[in-house]
Protein backbone atom coordinates (compact mmCIF):
# COMPACT_ATOMS: atom_id res chain seq x y z
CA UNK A 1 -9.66 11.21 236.95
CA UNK A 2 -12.70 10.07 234.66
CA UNK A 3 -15.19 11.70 231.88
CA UNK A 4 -17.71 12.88 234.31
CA UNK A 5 -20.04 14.24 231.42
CA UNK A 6 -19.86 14.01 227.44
CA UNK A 7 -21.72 14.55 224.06
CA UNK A 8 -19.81 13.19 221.59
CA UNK A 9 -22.25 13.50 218.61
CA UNK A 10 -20.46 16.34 215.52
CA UNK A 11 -23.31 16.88 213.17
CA UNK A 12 -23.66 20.55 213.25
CA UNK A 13 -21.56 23.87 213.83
CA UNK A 14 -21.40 26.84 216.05
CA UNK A 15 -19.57 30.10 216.34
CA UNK A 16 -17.42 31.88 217.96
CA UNK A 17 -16.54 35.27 217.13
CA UNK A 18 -17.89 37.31 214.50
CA UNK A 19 -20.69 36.93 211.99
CA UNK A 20 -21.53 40.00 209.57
CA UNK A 21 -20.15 42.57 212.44
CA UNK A 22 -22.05 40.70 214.99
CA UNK A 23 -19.80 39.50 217.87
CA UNK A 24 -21.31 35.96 218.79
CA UNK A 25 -20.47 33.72 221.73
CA UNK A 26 -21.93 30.49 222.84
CA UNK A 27 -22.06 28.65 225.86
CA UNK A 28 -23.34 24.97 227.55
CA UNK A 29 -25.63 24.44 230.25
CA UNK A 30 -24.36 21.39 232.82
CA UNK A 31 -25.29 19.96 235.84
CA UNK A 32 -24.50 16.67 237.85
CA UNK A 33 -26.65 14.07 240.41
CA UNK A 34 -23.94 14.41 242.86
CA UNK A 35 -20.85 16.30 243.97
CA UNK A 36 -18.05 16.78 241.60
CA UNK A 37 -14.41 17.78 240.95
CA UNK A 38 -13.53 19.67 237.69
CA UNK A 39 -10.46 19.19 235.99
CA UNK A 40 -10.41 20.47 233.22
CA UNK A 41 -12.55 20.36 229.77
CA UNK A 42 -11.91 19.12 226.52
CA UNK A 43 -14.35 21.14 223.43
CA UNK A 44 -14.44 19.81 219.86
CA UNK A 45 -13.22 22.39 217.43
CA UNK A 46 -13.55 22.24 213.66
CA UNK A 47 -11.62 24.35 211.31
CA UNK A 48 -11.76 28.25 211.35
CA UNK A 49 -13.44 30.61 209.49
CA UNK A 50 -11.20 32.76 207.80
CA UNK A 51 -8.33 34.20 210.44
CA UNK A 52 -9.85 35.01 213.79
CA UNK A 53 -6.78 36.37 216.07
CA UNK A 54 -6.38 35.86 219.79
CA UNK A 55 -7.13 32.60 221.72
CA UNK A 56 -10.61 31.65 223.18
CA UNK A 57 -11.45 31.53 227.17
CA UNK A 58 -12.91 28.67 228.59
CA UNK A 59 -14.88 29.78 231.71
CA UNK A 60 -17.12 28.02 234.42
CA UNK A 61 -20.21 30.22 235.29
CA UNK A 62 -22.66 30.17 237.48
CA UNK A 63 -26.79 30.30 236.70
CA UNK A 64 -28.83 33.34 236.69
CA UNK A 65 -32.11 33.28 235.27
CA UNK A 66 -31.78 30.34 233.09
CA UNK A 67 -28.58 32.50 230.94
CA UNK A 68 -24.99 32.37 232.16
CA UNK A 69 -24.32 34.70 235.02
CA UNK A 70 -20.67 36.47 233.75
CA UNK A 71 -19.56 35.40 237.30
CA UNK A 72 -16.84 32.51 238.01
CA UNK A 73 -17.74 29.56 240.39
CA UNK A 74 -14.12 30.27 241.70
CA UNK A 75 -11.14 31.87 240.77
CA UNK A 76 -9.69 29.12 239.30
CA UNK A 77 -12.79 28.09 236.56
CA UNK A 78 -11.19 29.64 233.75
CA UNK A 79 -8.77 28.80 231.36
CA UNK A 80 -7.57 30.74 227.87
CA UNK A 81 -5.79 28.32 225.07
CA UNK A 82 -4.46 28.78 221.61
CA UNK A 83 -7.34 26.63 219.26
CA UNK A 84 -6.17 24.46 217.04
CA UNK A 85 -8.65 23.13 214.52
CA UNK A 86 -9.89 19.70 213.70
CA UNK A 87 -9.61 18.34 217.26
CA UNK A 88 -10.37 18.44 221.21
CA UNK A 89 -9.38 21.31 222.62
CA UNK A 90 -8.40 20.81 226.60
CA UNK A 91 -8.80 23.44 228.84
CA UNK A 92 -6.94 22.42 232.09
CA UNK A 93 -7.49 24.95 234.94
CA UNK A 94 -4.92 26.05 237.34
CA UNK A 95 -6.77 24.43 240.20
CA UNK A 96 -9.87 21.58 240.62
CA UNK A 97 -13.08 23.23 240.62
CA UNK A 98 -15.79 21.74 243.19
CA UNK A 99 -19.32 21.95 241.95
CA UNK A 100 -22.21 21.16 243.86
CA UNK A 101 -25.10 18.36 242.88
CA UNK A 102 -28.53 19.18 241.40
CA UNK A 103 -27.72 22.99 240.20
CA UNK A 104 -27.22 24.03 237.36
CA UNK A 105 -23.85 25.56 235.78
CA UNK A 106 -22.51 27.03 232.41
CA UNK A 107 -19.46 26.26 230.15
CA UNK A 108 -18.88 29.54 228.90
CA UNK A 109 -16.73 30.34 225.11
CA UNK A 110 -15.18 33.81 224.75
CA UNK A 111 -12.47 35.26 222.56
CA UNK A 112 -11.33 38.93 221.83
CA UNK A 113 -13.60 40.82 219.25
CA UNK A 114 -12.95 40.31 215.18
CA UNK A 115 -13.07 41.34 211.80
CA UNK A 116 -15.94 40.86 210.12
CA UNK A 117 -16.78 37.15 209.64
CA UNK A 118 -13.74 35.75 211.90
CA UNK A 119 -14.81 33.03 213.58
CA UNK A 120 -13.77 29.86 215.53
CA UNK A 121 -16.07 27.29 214.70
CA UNK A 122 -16.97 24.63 217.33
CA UNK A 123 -18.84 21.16 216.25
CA UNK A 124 -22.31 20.27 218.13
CA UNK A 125 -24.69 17.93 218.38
CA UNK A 126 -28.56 18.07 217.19
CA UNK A 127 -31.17 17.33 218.84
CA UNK A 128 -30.78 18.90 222.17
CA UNK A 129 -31.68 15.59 223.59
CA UNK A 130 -28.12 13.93 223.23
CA UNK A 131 -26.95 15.68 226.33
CA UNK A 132 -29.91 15.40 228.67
CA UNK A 133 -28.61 17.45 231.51
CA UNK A 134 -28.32 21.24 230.11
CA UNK A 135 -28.84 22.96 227.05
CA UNK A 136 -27.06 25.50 224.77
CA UNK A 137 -27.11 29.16 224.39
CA UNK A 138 -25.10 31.80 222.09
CA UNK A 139 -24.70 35.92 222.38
CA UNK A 140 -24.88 38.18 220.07
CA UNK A 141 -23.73 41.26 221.45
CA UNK A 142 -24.01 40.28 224.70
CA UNK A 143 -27.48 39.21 224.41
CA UNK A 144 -28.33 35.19 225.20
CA UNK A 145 -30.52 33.37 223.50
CA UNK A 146 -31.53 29.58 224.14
CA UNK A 147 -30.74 27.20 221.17
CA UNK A 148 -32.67 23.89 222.68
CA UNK A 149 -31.92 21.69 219.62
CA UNK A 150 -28.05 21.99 219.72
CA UNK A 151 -25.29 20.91 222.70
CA UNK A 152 -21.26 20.82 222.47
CA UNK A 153 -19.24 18.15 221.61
CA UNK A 154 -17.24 18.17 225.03
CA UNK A 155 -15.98 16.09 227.78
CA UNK A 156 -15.78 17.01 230.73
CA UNK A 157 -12.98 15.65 233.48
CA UNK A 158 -12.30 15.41 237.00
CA UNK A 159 -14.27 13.10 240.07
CA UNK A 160 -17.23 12.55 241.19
CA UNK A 161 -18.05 12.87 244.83
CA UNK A 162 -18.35 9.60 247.12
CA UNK A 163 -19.56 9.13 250.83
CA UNK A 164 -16.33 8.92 252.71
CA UNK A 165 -18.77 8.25 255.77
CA UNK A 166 -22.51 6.92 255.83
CA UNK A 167 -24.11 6.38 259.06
CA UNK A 168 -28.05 6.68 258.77
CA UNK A 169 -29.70 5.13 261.70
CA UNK A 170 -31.40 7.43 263.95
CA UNK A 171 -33.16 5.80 266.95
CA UNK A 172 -31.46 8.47 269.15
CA UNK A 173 -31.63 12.24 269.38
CA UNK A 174 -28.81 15.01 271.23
CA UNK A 175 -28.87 18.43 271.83
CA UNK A 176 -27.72 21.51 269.62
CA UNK A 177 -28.81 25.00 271.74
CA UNK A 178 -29.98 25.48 275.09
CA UNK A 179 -31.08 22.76 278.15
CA UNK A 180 -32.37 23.76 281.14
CA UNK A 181 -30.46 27.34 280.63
CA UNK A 182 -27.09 24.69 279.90
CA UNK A 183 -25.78 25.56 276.20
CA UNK A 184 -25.32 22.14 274.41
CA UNK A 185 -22.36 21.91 271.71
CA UNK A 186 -21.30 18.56 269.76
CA UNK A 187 -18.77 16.70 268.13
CA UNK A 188 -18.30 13.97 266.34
CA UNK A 189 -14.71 12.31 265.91
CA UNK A 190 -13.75 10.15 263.27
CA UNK A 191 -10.73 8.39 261.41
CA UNK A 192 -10.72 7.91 257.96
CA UNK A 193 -9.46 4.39 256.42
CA UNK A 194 -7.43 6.11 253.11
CA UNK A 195 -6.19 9.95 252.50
CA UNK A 196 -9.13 11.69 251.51
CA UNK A 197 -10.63 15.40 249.98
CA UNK A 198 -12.97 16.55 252.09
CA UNK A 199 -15.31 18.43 250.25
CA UNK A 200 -19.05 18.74 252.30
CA UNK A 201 -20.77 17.57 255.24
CA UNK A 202 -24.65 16.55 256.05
CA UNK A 203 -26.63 15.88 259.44
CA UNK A 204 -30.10 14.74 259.46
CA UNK A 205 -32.08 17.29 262.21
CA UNK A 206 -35.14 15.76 263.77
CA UNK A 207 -37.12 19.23 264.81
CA UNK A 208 -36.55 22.56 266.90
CA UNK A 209 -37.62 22.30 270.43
CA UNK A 210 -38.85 24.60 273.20
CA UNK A 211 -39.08 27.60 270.09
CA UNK A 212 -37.21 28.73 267.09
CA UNK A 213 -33.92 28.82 267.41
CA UNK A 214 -32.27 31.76 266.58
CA UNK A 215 -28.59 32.48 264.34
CA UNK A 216 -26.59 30.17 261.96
CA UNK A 217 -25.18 26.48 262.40
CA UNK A 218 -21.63 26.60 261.43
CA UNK A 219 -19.71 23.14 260.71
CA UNK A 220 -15.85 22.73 261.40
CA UNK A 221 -13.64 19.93 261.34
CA UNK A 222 -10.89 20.53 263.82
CA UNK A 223 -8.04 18.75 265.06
CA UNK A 224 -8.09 16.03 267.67
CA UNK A 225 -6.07 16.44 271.74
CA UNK A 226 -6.28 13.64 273.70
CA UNK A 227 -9.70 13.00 272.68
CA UNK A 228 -11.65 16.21 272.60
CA UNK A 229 -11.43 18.90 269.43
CA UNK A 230 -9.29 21.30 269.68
CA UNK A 231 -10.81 24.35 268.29
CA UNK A 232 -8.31 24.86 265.62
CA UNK A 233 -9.29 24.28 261.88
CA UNK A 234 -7.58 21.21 260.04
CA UNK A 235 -7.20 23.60 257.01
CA UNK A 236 -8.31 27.67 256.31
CA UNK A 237 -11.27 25.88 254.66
CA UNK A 238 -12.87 23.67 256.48
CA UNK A 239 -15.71 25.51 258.01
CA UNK A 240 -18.78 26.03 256.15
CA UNK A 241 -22.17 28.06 257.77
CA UNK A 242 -25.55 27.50 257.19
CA UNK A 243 -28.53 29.77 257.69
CA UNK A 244 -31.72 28.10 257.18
CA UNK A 245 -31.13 25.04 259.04
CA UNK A 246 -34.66 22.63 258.58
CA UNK A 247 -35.82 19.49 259.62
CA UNK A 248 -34.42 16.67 257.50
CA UNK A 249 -31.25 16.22 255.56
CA UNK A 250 -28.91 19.58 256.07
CA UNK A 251 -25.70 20.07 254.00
CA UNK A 252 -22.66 22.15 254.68
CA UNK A 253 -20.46 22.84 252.13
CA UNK A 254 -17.18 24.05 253.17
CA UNK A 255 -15.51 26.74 251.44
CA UNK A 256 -13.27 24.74 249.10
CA UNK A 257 -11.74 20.84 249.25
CA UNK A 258 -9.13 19.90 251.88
CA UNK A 259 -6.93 17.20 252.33
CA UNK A 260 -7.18 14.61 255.58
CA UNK A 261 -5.23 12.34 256.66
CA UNK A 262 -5.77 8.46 256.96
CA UNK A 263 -5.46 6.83 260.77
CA UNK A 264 -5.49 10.57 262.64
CA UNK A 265 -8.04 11.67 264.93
CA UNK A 266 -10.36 14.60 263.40
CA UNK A 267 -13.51 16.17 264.57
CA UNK A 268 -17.02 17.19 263.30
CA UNK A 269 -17.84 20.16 265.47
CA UNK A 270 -21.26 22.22 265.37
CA UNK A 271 -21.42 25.37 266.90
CA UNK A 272 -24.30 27.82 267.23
CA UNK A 273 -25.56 31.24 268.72
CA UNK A 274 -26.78 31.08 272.59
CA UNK A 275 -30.11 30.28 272.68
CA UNK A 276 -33.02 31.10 274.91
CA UNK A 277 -33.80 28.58 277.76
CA UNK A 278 -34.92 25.38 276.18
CA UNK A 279 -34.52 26.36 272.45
CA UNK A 280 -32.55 23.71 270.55
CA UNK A 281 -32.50 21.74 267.91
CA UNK A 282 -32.88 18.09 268.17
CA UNK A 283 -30.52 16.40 265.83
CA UNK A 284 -30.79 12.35 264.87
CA UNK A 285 -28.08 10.00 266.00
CA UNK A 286 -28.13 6.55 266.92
CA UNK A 287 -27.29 5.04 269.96
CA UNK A 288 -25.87 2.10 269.43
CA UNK A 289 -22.14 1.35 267.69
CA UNK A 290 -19.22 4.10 266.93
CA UNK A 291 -18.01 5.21 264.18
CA UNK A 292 -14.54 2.79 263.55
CA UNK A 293 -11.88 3.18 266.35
CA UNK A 294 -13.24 6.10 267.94
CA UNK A 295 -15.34 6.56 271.13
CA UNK A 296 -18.83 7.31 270.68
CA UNK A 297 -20.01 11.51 269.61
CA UNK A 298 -19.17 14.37 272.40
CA UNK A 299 -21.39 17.18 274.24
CA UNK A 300 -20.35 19.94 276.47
CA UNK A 301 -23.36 22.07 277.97
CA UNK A 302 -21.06 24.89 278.46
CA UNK A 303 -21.42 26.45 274.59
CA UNK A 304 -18.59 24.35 273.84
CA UNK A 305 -15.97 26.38 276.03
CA UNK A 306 -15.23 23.56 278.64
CA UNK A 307 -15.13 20.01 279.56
CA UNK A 308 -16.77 16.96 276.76
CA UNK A 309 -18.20 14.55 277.54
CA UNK A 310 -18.20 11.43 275.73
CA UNK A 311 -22.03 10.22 275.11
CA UNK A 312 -20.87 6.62 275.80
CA UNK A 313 -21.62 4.91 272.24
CA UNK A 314 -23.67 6.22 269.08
CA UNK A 315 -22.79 8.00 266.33
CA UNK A 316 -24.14 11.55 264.62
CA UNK A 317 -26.72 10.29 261.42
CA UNK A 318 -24.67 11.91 259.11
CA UNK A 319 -22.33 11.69 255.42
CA UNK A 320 -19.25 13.23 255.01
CA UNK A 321 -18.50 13.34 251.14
CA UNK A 322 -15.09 13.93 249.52
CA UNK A 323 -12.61 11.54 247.04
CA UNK A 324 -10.71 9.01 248.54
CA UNK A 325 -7.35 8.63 247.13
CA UNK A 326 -7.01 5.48 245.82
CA UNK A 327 -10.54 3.03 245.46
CA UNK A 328 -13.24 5.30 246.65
CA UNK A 329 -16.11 3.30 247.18
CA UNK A 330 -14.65 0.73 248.62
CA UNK A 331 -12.74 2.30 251.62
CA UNK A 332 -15.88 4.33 252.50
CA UNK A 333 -16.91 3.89 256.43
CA UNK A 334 -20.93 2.48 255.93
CA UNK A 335 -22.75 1.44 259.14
CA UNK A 336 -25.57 -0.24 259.25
């Protein structure tokens, strides 16, 4: 586990609770350039103002319209603790959260209503500028209101998301729809060098072909016999569906983290709607060298219901992302 954000700076104040019969709240913008894994959160607070009763809630929020939403990124991304004063408070959830790169997210401070003037008091940091990524807002009375010059003093704990495979080339292209009326389906097997978290998947798509291709792409990784997937899920969550599949870079993310093993067979299976005659898409792979100790990527032209077919060597251009356990970047699979 490592800091994965912080603003460390304690030159100004902020409230929590109430203020002249005003109930006041305050919360911190955050986002991340890649993939990460929550832990928990540690939030500087100073000494209280006068007695304010019950603990304060620690929540992880998603965005809407600039303000927090009042909606959880999961189940887990909320924590209440007893404050104590004059220190970092850590908020350790019950489970790790996963948030996604490049979108925004809130830390979010409640407690139950006070008295008049009963307040936790939380240090910050001025100017806004000491934590670039997000800025900070407060309530009063449910009502948010950006304060731009002002951030927490927080950490915040967990891992950030590596590449547990890379394989970019694309000099080669397969089929993910319909050929000559024959309903392609792929898969990609792999093994993975360490235990790993699996957390999301990406494919690089060259075009559609033959028309517009019609219905989702869903991604699973499935469980290896005797070569060929198995059409059984390595865990509840690791499917993930995507609608507006486009040309370029596509990522899945699956529904939360899962565990795989090192040294065992899994597969990277794509599966689609039938399509009309000749409607596909093209997907990038390249056609030279595997992915380590497994055969070359798979097609079956019968929707994936029957016999695959290995496509001799090449690999899908593609990252899987996740944690290794252990030394992440340097068990990662990179071809080049």
């Amino acid at each position: 586990m490592a800091i994965l954000a912080q603003q460390l700076t304690d030159n100004n104040v902020s409230r929590v609770g109430d203020i002249t019969d005003l109930e006041v709240r305050q919360a911190q913008q955050i986002s991340f350039s890649s993939d990460v894994t929550i832990d928990s959160i540690e939030i500087y607070f100073r000494n209280n103002e006068g007695s304010p009763t019950g603990q304060v809630t620690c929540r992880i929020e998603t965005e809407n319209a600039g303000e927090p939403s009042g909606v959880l990124v999961d189940a887990n991304a909320t924590k209440i603790l007893s404050i104590s004063g004059s220190s970092f408070n850590i908020f350790t959830f019950p489970a790790s959260i996963n948030l996604l790169s490049s979108t925004n997210y809130w830390i979010k401070l409640n407690c139950d209503d006070q008295s008049t003037d009963q307040r936790f008091v939380i240090g910050v940091g001025t100017p806004g500028s000491l934590y670039p990524d997000g800025i900070k807002a407060y309530s009063v009375d449910g009502s948010w209101t950006a304060d731009v010059d002002n951030n927490f003093v927080f950490k915040i704990n967990g891992t950030a998301t590596v590449e547990l495979i890379t394989q970019e080339t694309a000099n080669n292209l397969g089929a993910l729809g319909d050929q000559s009326n024959n309903e392609y389906r792929f898969s990609q097997p792999f093994i993975l060098p360490a235990p790993a978290t699996v957390t999301s998947f990406q494919l690089s798509i060259d075009s559609e072909a033959g028309g517009t291709v019609s219905g989702d792409v869903t991604i699973k990784i499935e469980t290896d016999s005797g070569g060929d997937p198995t059409g059984t899920l390595v865990d509840a969550n690791a499917t993930a569906t995507l609608t507006d599949v486009v040309a370029g870079w596509n990522t899945w993310n699956f529904t939360a983290p899962f565990e795989l093993d090192s040294g065992t067979t899994y597969h990277i299976r794509a599966y689609c709607d039938n399509q009309s005659t000749d409607v596909r898409y093209l997907f990038d792979a390249r056609n030279t060298g595997t992915l380590p100790n497994v055969s070359g990527f798979l097609y079956c032209t019968d929707g994936g219901a029957g016999t695959w077919v290995e496509a001799g060597s090449g690999a899908l251009t593609m990252h899987l992302y996740g944690n290794f356990a252990g030394s992440p970047r340097s068990q990662s699979i990179i071809i080049v």
